[in-house]
N, C-alpha and C. Protein backbone atom coordinates (compact mmCIF):
# COMPACT_ATOMS: atom_id res chain seq x y z
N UNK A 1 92.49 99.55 122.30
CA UNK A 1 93.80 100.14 122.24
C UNK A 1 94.17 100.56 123.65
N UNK A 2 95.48 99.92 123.93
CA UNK A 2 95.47 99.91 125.34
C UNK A 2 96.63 101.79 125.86
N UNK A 3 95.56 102.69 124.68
CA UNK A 3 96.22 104.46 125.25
C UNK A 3 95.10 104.90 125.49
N UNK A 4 95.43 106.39 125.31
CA UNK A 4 94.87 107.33 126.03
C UNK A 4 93.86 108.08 124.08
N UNK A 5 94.96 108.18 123.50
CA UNK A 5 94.61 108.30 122.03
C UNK A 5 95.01 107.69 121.38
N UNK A 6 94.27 108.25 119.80
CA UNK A 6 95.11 107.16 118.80
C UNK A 6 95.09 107.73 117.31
N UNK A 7 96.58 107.58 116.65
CA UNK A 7 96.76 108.53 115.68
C UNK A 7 95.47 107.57 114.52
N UNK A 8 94.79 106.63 114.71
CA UNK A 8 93.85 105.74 113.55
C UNK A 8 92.73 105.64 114.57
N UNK A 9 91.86 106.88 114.27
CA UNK A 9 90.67 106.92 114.56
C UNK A 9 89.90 106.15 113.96
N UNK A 10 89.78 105.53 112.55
CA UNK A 10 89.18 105.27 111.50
C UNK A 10 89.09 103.74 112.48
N UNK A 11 89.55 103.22 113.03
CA UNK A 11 89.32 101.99 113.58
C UNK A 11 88.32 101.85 114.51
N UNK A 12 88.00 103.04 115.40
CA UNK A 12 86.85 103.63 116.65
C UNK A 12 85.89 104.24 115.75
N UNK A 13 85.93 104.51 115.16
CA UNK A 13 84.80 105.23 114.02
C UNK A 13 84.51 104.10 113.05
N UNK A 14 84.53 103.14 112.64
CA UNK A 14 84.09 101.84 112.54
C UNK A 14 83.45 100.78 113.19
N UNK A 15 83.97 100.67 114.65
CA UNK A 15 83.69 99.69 115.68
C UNK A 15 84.78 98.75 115.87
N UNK A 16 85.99 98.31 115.11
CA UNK A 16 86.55 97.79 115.09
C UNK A 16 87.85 97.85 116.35
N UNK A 17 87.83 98.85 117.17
CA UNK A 17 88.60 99.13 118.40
C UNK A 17 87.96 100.09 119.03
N UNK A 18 88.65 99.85 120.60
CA UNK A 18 87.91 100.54 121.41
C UNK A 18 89.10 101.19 121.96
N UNK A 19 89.36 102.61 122.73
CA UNK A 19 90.05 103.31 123.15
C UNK A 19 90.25 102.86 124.76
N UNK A 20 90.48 102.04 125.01
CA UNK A 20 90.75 101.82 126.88
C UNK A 20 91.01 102.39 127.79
N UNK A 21 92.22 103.10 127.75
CA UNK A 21 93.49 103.61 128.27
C UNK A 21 94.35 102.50 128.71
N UNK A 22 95.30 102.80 130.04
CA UNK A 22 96.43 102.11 130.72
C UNK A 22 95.89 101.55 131.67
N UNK A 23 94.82 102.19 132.27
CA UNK A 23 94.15 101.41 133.51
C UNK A 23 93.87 100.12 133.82
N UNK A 24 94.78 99.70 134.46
CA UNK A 24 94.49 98.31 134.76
C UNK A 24 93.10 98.01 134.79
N UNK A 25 92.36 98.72 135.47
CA UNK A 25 90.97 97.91 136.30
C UNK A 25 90.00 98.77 135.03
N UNK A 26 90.18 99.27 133.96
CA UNK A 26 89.90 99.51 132.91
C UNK A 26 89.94 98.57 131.61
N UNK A 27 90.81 98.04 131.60
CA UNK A 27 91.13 97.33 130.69
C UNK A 27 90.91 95.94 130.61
N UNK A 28 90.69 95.11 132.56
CA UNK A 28 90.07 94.16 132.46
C UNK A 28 88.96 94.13 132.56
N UNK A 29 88.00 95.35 132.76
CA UNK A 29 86.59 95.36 132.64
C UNK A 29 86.48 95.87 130.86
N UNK A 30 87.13 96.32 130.46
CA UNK A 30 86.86 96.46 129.19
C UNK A 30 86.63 95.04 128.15
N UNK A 31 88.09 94.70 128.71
CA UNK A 31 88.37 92.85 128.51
C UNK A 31 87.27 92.14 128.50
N UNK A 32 86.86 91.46 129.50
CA UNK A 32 86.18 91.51 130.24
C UNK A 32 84.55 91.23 129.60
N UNK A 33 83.84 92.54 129.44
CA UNK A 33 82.81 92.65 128.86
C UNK A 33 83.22 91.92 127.45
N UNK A 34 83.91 92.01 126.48
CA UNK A 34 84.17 91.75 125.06
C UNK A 34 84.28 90.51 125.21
N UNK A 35 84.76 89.64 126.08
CA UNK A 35 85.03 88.12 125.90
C UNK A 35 83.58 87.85 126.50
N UNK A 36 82.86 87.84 127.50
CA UNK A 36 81.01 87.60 128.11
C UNK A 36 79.88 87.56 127.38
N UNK A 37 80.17 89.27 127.02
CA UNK A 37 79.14 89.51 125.87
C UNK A 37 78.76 89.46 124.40
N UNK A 38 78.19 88.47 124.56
CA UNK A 38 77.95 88.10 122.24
C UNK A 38 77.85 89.31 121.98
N UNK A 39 76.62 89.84 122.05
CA UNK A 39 76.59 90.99 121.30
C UNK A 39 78.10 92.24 121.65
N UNK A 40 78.29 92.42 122.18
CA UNK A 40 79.92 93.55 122.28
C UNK A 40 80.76 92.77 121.12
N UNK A 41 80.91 91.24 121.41
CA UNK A 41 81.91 90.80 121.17
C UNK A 41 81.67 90.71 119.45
N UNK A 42 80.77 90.05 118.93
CA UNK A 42 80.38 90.17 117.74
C UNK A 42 80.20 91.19 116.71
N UNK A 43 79.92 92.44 117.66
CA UNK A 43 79.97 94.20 116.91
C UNK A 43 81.16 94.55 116.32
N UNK A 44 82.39 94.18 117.59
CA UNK A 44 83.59 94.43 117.09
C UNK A 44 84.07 93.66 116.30
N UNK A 45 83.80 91.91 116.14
CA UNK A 45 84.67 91.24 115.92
C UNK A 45 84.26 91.15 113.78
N UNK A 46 83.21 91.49 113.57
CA UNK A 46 82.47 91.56 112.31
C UNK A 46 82.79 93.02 111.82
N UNK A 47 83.30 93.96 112.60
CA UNK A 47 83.52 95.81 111.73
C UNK A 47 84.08 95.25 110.36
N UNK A 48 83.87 96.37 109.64
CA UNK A 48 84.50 96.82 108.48
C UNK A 48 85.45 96.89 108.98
N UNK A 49 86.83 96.58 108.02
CA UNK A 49 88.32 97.09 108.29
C UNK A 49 88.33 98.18 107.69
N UNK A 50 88.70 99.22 108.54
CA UNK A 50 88.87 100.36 107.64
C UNK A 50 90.20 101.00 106.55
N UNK A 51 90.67 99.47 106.58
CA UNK A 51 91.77 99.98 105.46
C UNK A 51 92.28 98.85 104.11
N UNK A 52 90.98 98.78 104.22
CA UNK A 52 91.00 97.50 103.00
C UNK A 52 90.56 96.82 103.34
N UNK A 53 90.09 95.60 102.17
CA UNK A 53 90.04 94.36 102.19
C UNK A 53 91.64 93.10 102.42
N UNK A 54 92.82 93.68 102.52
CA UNK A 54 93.53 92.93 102.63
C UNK A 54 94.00 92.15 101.14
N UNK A 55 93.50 92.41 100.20
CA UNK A 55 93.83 92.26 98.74
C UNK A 55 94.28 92.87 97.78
N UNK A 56 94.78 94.42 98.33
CA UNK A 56 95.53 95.70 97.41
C UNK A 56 96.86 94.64 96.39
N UNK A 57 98.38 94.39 97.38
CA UNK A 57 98.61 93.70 96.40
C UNK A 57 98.46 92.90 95.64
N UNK A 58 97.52 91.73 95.47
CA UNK A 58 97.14 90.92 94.41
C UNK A 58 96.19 91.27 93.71
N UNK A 59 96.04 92.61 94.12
CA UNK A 59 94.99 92.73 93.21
C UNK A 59 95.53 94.02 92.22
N UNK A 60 97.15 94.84 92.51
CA UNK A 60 97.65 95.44 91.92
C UNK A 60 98.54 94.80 90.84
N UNK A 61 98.50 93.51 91.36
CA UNK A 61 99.81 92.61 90.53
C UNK A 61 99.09 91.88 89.64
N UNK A 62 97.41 91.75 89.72
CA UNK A 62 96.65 91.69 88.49
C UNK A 62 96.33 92.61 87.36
N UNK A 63 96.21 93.47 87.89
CA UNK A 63 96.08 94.65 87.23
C UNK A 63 96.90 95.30 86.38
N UNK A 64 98.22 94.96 87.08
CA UNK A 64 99.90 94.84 86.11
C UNK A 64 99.76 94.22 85.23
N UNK A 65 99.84 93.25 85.73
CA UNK A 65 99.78 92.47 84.64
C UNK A 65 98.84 91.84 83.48
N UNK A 66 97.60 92.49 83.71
CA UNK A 66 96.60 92.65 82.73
C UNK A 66 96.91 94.00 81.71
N UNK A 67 97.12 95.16 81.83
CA UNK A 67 97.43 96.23 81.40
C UNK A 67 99.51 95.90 80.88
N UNK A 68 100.21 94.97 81.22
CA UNK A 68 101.73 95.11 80.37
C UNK A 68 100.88 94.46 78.98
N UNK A 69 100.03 93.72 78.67
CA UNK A 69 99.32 93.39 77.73
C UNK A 69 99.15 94.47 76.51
N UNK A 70 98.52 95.62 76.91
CA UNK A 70 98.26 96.67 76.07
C UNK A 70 98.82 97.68 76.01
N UNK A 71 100.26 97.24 76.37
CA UNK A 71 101.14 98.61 75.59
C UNK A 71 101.70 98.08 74.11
């Protein structure tokens, strides 16, 4: 994340982002390392998402529609 903070910690507390800042010569050494190194690059690129699986709606619009059944 190219700030200083960030209102979704839950993404740095996962592994899934890293806090940079604005610094140029920060950000391409941050860069940098993540594109070189397997292991950096692979830690982040495999995190848990911390806000789902990416399947809430289809899996709410199953659920609808399994349950309009039993009213």
């Amino acid at each position: 994340m190219l700030r200083d903070t960030t209102e979704r910690p839950e993404v740095i507390e996962v592994g899934a982002g890293r806090i940079v800042s604005t610094d140029t010569d920060r950000i391409v050494r941050v860069a940098s390392q993540l594109l070189t190194d397997d292991s950096e690059y692979d830690a982040m690129s495999t995190a848990e998402n911390p806000f789902g699986d990416g399947h809430a709606a289809g899996s709410s619009t199953f659920s609808n529609s399994v349950c309009a059944g039993c009213l």
